[in-house]
C-alpha atoms as a PDB file:
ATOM      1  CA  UNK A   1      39.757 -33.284 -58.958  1.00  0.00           C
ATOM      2  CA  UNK A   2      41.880 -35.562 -61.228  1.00  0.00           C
ATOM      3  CA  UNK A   3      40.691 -36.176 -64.804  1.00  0.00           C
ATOM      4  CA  UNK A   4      40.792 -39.559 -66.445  1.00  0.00           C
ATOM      5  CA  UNK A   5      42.879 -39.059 -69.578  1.00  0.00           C
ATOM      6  CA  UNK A   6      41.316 -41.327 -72.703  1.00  0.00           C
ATOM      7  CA  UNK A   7      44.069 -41.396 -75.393  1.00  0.00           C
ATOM      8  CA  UNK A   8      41.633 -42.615 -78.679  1.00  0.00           C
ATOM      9  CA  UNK A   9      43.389 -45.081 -81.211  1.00  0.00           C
ATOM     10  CA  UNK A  10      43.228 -42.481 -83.566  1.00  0.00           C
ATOM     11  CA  UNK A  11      45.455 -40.208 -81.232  1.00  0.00           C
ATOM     12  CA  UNK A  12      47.794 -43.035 -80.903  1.00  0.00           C
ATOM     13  CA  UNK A  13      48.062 -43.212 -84.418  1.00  0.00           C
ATOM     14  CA  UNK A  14      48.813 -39.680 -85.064  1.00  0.00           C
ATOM     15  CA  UNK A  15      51.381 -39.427 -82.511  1.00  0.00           C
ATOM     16  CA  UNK A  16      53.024 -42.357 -84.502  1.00  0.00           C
ATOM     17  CA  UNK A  17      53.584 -40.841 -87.305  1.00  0.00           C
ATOM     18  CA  UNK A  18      53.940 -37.428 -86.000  1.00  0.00           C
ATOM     19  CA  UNK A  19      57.394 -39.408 -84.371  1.00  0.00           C
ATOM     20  CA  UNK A  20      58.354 -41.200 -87.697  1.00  0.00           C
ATOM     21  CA  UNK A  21      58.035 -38.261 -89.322  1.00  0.00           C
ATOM     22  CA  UNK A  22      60.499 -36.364 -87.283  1.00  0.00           C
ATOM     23  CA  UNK A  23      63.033 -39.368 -86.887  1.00  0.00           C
ATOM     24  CA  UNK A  24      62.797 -40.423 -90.501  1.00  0.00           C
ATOM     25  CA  UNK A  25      62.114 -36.834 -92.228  1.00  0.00           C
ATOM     26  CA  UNK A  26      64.322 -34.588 -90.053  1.00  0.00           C
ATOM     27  CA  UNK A  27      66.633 -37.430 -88.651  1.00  0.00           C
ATOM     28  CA  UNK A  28      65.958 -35.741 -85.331  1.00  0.00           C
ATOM     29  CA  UNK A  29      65.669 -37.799 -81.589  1.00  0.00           C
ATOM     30  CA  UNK A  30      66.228 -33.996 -80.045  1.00  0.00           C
ATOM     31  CA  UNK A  31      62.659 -33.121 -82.295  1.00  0.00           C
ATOM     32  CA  UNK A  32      60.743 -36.337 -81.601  1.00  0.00           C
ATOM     33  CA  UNK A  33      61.592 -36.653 -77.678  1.00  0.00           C
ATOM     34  CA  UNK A  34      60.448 -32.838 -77.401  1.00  0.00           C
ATOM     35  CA  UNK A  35      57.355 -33.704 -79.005  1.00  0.00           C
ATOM     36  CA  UNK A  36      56.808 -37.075 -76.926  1.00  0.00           C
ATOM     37  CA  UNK A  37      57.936 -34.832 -73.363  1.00  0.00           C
ATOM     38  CA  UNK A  38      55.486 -32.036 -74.957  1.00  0.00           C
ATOM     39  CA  UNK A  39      52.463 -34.424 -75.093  1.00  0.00           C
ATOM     40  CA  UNK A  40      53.222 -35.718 -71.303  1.00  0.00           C
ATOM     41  CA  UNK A  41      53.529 -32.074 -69.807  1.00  0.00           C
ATOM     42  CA  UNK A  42      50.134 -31.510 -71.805  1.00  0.00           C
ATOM     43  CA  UNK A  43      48.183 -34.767 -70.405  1.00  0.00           C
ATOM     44  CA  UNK A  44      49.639 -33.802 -67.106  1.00  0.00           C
ATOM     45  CA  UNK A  45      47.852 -30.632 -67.145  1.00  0.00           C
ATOM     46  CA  UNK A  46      44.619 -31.863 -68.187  1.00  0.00           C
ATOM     47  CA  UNK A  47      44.447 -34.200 -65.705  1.00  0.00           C
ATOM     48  CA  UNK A  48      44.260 -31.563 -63.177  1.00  0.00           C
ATOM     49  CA  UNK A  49      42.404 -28.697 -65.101  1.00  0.00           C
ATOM     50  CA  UNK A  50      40.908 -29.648 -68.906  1.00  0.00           C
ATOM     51  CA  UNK A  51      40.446 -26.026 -69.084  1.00  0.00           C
ATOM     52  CA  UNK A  52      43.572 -25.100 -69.195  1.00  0.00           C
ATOM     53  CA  UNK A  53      43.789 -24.604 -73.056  1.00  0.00           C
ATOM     54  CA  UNK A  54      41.316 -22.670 -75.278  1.00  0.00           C
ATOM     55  CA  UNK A  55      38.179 -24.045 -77.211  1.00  0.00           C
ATOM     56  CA  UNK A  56      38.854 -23.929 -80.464  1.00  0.00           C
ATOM     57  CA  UNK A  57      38.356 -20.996 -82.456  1.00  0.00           C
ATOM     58  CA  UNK A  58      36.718 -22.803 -85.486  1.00  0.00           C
ATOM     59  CA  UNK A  59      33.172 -22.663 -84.822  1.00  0.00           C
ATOM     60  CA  UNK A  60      32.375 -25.973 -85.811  1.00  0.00           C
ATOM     61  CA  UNK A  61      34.696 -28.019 -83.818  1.00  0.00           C
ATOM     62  CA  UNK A  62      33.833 -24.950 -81.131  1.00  0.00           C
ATOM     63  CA  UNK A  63      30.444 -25.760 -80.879  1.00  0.00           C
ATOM     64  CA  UNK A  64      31.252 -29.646 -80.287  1.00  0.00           C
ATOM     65  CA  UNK A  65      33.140 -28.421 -77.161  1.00  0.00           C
ATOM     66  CA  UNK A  66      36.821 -29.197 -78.735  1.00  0.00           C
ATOM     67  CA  UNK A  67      40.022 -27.824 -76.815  1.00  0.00           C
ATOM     68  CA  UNK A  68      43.361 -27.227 -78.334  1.00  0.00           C
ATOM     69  CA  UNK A  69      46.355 -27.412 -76.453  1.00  0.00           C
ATOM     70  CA  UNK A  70      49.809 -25.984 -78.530  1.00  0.00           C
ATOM     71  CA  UNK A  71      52.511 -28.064 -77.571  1.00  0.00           C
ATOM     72  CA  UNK A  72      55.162 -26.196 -76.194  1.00  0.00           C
ATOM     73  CA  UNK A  73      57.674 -24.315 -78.920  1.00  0.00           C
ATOM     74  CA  UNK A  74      56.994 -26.664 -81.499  1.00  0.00           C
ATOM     75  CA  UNK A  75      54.108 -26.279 -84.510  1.00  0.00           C
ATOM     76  CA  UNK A  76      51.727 -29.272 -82.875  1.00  0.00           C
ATOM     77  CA  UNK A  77      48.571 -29.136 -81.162  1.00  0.00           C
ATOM     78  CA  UNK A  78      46.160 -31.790 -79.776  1.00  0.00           C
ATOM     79  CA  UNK A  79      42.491 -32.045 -79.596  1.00  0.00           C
ATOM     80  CA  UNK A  80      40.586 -33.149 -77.428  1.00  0.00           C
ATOM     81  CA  UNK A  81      36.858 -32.768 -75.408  1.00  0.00           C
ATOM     82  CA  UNK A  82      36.007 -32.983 -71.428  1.00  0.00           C
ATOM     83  CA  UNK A  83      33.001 -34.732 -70.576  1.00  0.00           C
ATOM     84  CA  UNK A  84      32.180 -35.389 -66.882  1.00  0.00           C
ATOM     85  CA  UNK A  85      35.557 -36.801 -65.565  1.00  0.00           C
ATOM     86  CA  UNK A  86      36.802 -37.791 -68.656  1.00  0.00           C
ATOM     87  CA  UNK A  87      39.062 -36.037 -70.981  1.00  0.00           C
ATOM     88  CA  UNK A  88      39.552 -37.994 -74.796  1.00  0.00           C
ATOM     89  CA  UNK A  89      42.421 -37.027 -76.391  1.00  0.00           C
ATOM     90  CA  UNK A  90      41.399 -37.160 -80.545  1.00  0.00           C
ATOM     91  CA  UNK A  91      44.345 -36.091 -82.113  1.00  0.00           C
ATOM     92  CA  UNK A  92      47.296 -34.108 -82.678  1.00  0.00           C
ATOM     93  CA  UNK A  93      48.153 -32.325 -86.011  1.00  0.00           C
ATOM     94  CA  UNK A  94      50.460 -29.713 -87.405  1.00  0.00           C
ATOM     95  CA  UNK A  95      49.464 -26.505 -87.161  1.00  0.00           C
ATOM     96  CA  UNK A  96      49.898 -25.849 -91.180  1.00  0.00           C
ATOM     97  CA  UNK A  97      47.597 -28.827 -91.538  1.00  0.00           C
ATOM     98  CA  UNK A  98      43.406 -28.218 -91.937  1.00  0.00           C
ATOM     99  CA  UNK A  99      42.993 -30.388 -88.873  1.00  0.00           C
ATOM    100  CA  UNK A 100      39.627 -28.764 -88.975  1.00  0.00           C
ATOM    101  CA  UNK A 101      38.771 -30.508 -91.939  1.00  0.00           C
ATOM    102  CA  UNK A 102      40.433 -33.797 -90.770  1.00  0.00           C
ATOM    103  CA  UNK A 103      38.288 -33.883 -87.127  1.00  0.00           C
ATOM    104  CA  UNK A 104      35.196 -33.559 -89.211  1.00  0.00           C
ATOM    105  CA  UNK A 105      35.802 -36.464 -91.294  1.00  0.00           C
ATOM    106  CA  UNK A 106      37.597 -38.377 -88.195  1.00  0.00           C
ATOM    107  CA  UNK A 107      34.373 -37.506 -85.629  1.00  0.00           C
ATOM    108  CA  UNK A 108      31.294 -36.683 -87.639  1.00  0.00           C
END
């Protein structure tokens, strides 16, 4: 079965500035491609098996039936929920952020 993959404006957003920050901040293409190839092996994956990654562990964003998914070697993860066929990507934060925090206020 292949998964429709829903980037939200607010993911969009995010991944914008997760970019900037690593072109701008760290002067680093190497940093921001790996990040950009990261989130296209990840969306490949859940367009084949959502499951893939873990629920969350927070309980809250558990019980709401959030996933993260770590991108590979870097300190990013993404958020997002399967319903049906459909799999909305919400957001992607750094792991030293409370992104727990920021998807309440972002999807309450």
């Amino acid at each position: 079965m292949i998964y429709n993959i829903i980037s939200t404006d607010e993911m969009d957003r995010l991944l914008h500035n997760c970019v900037k920050y690593l072109l701008e901040k760290f002067e680093s293409e190497q940093a921001a491609k790996h990040l950009l190839d990261g989130v296209s092996q990840i969306y490949d994956n859940l367009e084949s098996n959502p499951n893939i990654y873990r629920l969350s562990e927070d309980p809250f964003m558990k019980a709401l039936g959030y996933h993260e998914a770590k991108i590979p070697e870097m300190d990013y993860i993404i958020i997002y929920k399967v319903s049906d066929d459909n799999v909305y990507i919400l957001g992607i934060f750094h792991t030293l952020e409370n992104f727990t925090n920021k998807m309440k206020i972002l999807w309450s």
